[in-house]
Protein backbone atom coordinates (compact mmCIF):
# COMPACT_ATOMS: atom_id res chain seq x y z
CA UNK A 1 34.31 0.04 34.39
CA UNK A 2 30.62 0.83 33.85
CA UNK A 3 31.87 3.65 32.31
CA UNK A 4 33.46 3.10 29.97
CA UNK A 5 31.33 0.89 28.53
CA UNK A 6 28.72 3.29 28.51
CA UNK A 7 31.27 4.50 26.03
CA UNK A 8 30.42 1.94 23.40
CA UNK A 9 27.39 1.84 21.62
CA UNK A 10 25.55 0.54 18.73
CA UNK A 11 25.38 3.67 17.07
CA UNK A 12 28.95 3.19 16.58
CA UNK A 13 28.64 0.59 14.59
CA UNK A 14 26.31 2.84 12.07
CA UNK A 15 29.34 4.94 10.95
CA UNK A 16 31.35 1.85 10.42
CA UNK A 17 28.90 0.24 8.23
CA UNK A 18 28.58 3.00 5.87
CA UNK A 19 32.37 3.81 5.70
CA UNK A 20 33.26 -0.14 4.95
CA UNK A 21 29.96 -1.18 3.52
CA UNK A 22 29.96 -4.13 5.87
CA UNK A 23 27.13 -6.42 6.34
CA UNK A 24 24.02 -5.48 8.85
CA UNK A 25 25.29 -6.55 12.35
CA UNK A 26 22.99 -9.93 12.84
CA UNK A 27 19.32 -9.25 14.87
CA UNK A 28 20.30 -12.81 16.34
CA UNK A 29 23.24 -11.52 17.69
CA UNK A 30 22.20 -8.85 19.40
CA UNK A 31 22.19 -9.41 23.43
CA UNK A 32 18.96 -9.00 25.84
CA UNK A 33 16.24 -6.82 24.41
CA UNK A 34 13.83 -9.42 23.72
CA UNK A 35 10.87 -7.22 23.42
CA UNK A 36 12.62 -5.32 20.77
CA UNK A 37 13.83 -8.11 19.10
CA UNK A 38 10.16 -9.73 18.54
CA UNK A 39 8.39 -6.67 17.79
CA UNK A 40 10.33 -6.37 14.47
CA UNK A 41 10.16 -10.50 13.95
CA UNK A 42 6.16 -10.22 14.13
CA UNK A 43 6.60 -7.41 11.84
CA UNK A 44 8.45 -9.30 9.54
CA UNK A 45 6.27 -12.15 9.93
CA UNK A 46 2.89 -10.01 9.40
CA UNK A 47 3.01 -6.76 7.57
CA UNK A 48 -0.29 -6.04 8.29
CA UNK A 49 0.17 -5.14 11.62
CA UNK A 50 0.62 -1.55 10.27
CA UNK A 51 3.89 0.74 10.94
CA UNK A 52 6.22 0.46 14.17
CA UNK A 53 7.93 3.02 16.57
CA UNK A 54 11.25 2.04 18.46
CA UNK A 55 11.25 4.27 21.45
CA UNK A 56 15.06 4.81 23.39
CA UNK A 57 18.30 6.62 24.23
CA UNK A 58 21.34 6.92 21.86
CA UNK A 59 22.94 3.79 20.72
CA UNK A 60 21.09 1.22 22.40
CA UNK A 61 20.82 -1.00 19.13
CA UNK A 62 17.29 0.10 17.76
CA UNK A 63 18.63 0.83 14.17
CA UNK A 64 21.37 -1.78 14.16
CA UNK A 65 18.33 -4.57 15.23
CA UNK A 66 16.05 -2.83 12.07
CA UNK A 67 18.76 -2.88 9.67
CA UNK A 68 19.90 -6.73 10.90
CA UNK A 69 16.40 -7.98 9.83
CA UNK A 70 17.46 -7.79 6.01
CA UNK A 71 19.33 -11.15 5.70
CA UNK A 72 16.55 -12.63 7.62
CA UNK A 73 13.36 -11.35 4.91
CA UNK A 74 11.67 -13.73 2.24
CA UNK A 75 12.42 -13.77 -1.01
CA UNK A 76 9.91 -12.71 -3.43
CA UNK A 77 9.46 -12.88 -7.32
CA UNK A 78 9.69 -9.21 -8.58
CA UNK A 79 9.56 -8.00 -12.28
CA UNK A 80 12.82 -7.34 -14.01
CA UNK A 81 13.74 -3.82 -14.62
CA UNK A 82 10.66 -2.23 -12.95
CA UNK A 83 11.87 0.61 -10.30
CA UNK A 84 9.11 -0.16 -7.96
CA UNK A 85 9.35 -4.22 -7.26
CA UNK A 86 5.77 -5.54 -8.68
CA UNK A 87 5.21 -9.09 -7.81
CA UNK A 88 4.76 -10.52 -11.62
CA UNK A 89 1.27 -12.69 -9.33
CA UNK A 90 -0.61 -9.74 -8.93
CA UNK A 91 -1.60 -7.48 -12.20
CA UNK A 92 -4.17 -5.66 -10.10
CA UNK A 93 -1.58 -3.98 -8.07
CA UNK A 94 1.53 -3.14 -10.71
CA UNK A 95 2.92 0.17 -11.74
CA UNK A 96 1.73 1.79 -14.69
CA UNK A 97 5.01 1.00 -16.91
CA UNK A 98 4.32 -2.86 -16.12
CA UNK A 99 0.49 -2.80 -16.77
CA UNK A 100 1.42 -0.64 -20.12
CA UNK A 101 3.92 -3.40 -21.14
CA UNK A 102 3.33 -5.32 -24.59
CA UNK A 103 5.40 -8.47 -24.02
CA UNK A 104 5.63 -10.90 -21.18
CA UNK A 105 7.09 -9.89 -17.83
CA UNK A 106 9.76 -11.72 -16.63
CA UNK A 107 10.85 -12.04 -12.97
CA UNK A 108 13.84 -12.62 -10.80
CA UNK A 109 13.91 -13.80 -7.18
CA UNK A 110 15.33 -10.67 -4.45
CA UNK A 111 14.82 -10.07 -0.95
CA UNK A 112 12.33 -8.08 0.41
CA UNK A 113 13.20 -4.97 0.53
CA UNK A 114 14.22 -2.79 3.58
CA UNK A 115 15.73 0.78 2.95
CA UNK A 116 17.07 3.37 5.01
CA UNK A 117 16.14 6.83 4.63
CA UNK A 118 18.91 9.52 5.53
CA UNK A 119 18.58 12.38 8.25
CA UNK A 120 17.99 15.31 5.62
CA UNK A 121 16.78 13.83 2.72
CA UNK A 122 15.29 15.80 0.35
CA UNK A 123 11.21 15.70 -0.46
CA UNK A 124 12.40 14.99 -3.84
CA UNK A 125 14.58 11.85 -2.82
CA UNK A 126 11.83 10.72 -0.62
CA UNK A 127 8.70 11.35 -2.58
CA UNK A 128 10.55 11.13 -6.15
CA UNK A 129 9.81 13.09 -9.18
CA UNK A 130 10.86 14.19 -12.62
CA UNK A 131 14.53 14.97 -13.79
CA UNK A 132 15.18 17.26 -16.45
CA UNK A 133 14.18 15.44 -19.49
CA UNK A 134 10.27 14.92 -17.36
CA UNK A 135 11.63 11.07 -16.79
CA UNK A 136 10.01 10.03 -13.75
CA UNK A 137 12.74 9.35 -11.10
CA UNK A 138 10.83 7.08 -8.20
CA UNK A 139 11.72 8.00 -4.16
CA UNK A 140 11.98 6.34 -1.09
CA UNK A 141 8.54 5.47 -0.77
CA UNK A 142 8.22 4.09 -5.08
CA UNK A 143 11.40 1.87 -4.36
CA UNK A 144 10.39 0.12 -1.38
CA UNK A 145 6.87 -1.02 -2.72
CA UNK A 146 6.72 -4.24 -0.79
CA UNK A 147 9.04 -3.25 2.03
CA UNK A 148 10.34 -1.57 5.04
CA UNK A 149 11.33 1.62 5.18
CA UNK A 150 13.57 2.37 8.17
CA UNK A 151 13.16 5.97 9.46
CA UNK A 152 15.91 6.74 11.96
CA UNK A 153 15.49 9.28 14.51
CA UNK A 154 11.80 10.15 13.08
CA UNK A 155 10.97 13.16 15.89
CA UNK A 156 13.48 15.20 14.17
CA UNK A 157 11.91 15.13 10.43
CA UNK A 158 9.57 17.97 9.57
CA UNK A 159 6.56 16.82 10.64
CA UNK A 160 4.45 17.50 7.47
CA UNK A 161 6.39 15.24 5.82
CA UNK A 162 6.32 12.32 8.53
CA UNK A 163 3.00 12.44 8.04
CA UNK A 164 2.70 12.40 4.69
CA UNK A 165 5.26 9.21 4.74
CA UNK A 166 2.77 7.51 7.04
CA UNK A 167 -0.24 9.00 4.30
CA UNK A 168 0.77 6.73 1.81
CA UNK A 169 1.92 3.98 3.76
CA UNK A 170 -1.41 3.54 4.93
CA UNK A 171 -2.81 4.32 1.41
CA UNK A 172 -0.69 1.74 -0.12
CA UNK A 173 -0.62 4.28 -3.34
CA UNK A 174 1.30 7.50 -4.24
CA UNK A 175 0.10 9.89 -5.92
CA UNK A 176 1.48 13.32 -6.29
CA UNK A 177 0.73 16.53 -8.25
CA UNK A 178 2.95 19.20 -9.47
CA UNK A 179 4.02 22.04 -11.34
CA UNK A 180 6.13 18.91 -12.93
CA UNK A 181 3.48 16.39 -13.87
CA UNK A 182 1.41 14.06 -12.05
CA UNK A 183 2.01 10.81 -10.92
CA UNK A 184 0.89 7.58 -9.20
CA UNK A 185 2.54 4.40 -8.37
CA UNK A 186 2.38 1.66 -6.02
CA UNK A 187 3.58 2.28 -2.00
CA UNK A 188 3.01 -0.37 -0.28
CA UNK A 189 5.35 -0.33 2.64
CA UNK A 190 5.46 -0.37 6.37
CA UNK A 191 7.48 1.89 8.85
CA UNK A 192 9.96 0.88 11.29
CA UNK A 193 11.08 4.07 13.14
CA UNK A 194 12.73 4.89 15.62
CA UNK A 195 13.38 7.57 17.94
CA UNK A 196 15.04 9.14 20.53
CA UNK A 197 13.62 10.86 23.33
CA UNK A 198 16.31 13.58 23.92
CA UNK A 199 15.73 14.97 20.49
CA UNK A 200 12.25 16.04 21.17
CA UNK A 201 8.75 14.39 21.42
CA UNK A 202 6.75 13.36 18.87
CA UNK A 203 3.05 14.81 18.20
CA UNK A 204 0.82 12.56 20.10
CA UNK A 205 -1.67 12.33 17.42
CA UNK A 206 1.30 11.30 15.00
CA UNK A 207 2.37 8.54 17.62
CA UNK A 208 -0.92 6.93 17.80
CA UNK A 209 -0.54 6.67 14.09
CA UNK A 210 2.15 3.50 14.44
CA UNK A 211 0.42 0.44 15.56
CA UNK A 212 3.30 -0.82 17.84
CA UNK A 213 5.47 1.92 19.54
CA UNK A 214 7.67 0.45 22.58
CA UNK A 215 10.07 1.97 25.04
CA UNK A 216 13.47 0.61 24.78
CA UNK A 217 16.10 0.46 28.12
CA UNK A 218 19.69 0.86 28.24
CA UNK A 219 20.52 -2.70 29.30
CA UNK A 220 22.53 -2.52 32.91
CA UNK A 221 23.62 -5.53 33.91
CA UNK A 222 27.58 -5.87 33.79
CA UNK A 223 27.68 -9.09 32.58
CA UNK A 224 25.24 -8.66 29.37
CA UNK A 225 27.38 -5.12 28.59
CA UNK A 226 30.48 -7.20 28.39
CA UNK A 227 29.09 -9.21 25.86
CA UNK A 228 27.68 -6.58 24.09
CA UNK A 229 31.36 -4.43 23.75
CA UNK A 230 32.73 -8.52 22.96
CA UNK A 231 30.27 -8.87 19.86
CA UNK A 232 30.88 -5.20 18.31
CA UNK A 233 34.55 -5.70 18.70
CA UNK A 234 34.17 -9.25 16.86
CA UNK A 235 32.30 -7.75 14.18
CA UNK A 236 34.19 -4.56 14.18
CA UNK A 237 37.21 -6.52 13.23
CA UNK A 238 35.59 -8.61 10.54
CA UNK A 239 31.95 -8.23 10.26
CA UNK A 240 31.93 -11.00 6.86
CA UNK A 241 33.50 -13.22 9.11
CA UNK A 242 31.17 -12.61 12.30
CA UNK A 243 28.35 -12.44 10.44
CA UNK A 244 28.98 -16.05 8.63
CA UNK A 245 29.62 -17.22 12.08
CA UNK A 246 25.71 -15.90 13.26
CA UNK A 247 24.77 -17.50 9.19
CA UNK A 248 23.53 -20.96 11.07
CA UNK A 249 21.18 -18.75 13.41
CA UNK A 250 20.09 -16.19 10.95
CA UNK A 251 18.61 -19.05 8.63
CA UNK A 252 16.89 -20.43 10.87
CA UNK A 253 15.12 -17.12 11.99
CA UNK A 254 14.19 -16.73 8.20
CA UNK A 255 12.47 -20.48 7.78
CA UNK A 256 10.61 -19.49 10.74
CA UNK A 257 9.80 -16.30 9.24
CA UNK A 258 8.73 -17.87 5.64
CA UNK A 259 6.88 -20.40 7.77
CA UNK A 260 5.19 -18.09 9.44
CA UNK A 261 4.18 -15.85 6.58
CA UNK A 262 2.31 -18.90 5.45
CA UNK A 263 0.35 -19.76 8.45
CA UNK A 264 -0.79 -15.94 9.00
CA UNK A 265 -2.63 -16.78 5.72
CA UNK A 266 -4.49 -20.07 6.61
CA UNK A 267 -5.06 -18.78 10.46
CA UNK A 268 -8.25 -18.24 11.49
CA UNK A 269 -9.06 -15.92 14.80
CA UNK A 270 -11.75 -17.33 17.31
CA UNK A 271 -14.88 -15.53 18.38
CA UNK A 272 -13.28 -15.60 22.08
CA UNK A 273 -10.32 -14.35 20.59
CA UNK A 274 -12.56 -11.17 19.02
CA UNK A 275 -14.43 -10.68 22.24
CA UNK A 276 -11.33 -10.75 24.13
CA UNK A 277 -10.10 -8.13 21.93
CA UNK A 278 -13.33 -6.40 22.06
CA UNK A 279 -13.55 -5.86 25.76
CA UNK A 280 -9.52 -4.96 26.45
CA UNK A 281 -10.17 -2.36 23.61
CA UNK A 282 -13.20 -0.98 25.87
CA UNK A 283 -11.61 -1.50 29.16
CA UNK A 284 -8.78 1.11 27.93
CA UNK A 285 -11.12 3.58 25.46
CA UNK A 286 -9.50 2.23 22.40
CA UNK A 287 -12.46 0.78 21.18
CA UNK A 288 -11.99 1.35 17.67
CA UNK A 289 -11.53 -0.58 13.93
CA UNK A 290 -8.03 0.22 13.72
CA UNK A 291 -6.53 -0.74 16.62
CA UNK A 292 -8.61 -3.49 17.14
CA UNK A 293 -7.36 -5.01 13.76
CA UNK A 294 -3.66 -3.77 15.04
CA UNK A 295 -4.35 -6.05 18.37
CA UNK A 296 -5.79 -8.98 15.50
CA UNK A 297 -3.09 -8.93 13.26
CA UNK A 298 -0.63 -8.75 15.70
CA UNK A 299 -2.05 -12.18 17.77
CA UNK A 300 -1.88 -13.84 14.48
CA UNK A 301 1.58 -12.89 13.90
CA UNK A 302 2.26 -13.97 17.29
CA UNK A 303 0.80 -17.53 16.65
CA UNK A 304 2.24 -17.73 13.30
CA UNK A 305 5.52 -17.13 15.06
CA UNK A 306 4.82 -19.93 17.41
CA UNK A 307 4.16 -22.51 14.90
CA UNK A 308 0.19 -22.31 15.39
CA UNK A 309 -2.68 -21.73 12.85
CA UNK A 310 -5.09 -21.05 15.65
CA UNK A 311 -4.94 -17.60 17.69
CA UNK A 312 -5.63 -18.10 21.62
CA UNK A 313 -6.86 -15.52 24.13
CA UNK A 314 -2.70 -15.95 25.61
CA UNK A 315 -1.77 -14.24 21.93
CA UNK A 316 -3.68 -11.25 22.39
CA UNK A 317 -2.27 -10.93 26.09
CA UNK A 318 1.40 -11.39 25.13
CA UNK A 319 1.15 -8.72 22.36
CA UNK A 320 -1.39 -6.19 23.71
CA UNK A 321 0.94 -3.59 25.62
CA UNK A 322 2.97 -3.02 22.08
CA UNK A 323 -0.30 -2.12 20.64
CA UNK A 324 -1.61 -0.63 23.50
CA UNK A 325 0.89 1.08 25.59
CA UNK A 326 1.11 4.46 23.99
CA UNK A 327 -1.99 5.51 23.20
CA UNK A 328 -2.74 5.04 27.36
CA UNK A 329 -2.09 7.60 29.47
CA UNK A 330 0.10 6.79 32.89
């Protein structure tokens, strides 16, 4: 019987979703894999943890939990029309087209967004540039200014042009020069991938790039794999009506979120907090700006996420091997 349920997996549910166009299969509804589960709610609940790395086997739900977190994001004012999602709050950080604008911008409420980039995408379709009458055409990284992007299966894209994904990421800007034209615009965006282990490793150096990067198990037990086959038959079958029946959960996950969001702001991180991040950082030869702010913004996220505007020593603890546990050598 074990099996055959080895037989069904989430990456099933992948080629369902783009043949009907369903719905993302609910986060909430996804059995076990707590860790996994978290991970992408504190990095929904504090972008400035920096880009993540889902680590596991074939069809064990890493994707499927990614692309589940889009019913669950804010909503935020963005101006109409413009390609890259400026918030109409912040002048400092529009697009050119928006900053060159003569009349008044208006806005329009939309989720946050979190797009998908396909296996075999094109530089062009990632990065974006000009068609054939020099408009500029914006990528991957220009339309999800204020996003996610979700790279599946990330070990198997050329490498130059991970990195130059996680360049501008961390830049928070894009700009690009060509035979074409030259351009800049607005990235700010953070990185959930995800890969698997069978399709090669990753550069080391690249890894340590991602603040969070966790290993993801198969689950086992019998009982909890029943379930799981139970759920992706139920949404298989209807996946409006089984995700309306997970609606009651799911908006409850995103007030917590949106309350959350707003207590990362007003938080404030104790000087036993930063020495207790200081020393673990030494203990393990990380000791370092950036992950020390990864290990920071992470404990907030995790308070935030508890309901708290005060980080304790317990934060850091909970959240330090996601941070931590691959740049350490076994």
């Amino acid at each position: 019987m074990s099996d055959d349920l080895d037989e069904i997996v989430f990456a099933d549910l992948s080629k369902f979703q783009k043949k009907k166009e369903a719905p993302p299969f609910p986060i909430v509804a996804i059995v076990g894999q707590q860790v996994m589960k978290k991970t992408l709610l504190l990095h929904a609940v504090n972008p400035e943890i920096g880009n993540i790395m889902l680590v596991g086997e074939a069809g064990i739900g890493k994707s499927t939990a990614a692309r589940g977190l889009r019913d669950i994001l804010p909503i935020v004012d963005v101006v109409i029309g413009c390609s890259y999602n400026c918030n109409p709050h912040d002048k400092q950080n529009w697009c050119n087209e928006c900053k060159s604008s003569v009349e008044d911008l208006d806005a329009y409420p939309s989720t946050i967004p979190l797009l998908e980039l396909p296996i075999g995408a094109s530089e062009k379709r990632i990065f974006g540039g000009f068609d054939h009458k020099s408009v500029l055409k914006p990528g991957f990284v220009g339309k999800v200014n204020r996003g996610y992007l979700l790279i599946p299966r990330a070990n198997l894209i050329d490498p130059d042009i991970l990195t130059r994904i996680l360049d501008i990421s961390e830049a928070g800007i894009h700009k690009n020069k060509s035979k074409s034209g030259d351009f800049v615009h607005p990235a700010n965006f953070n990185i959930i991938a995800t890969m698997n282990p069978e399709d090669g490793e990753l550069d080391e150096e690249v890894l340590e790039r991602f603040s969070m990067a966790i290993n993801i198990k198969a689950i086992k037990d019998i009982e909890e794999r029943i379930e799981i086959v139970r759920r992706v038959e139920a949404y298989r079958q209807s996946p409006e009506d089984f995700v309306r029946k997970n609606r009651r959960e799911m908006e409850a996950f995103g007030a917590r979120i949106i309350r959350a969001r707003d207590l990362v702001k007003r938080s404030d991180v104790p000087e036993k907090v930063v020495t207790a991040i200081d020393k673990v950082s030494k203990e393990l030869n990380q000791d370092n700006d950036w992950v020390k702010d990864a290990l920071k913004q992470a404990a907030l996220a995790n308070a935030a996420f508890d309901d708290r505007v005060w980080v304790t020593v317990d934060d850091v603890a909970e959240i330090a091997e996601l941070v931590l546990g691959h740049r350490i050598s076994e």
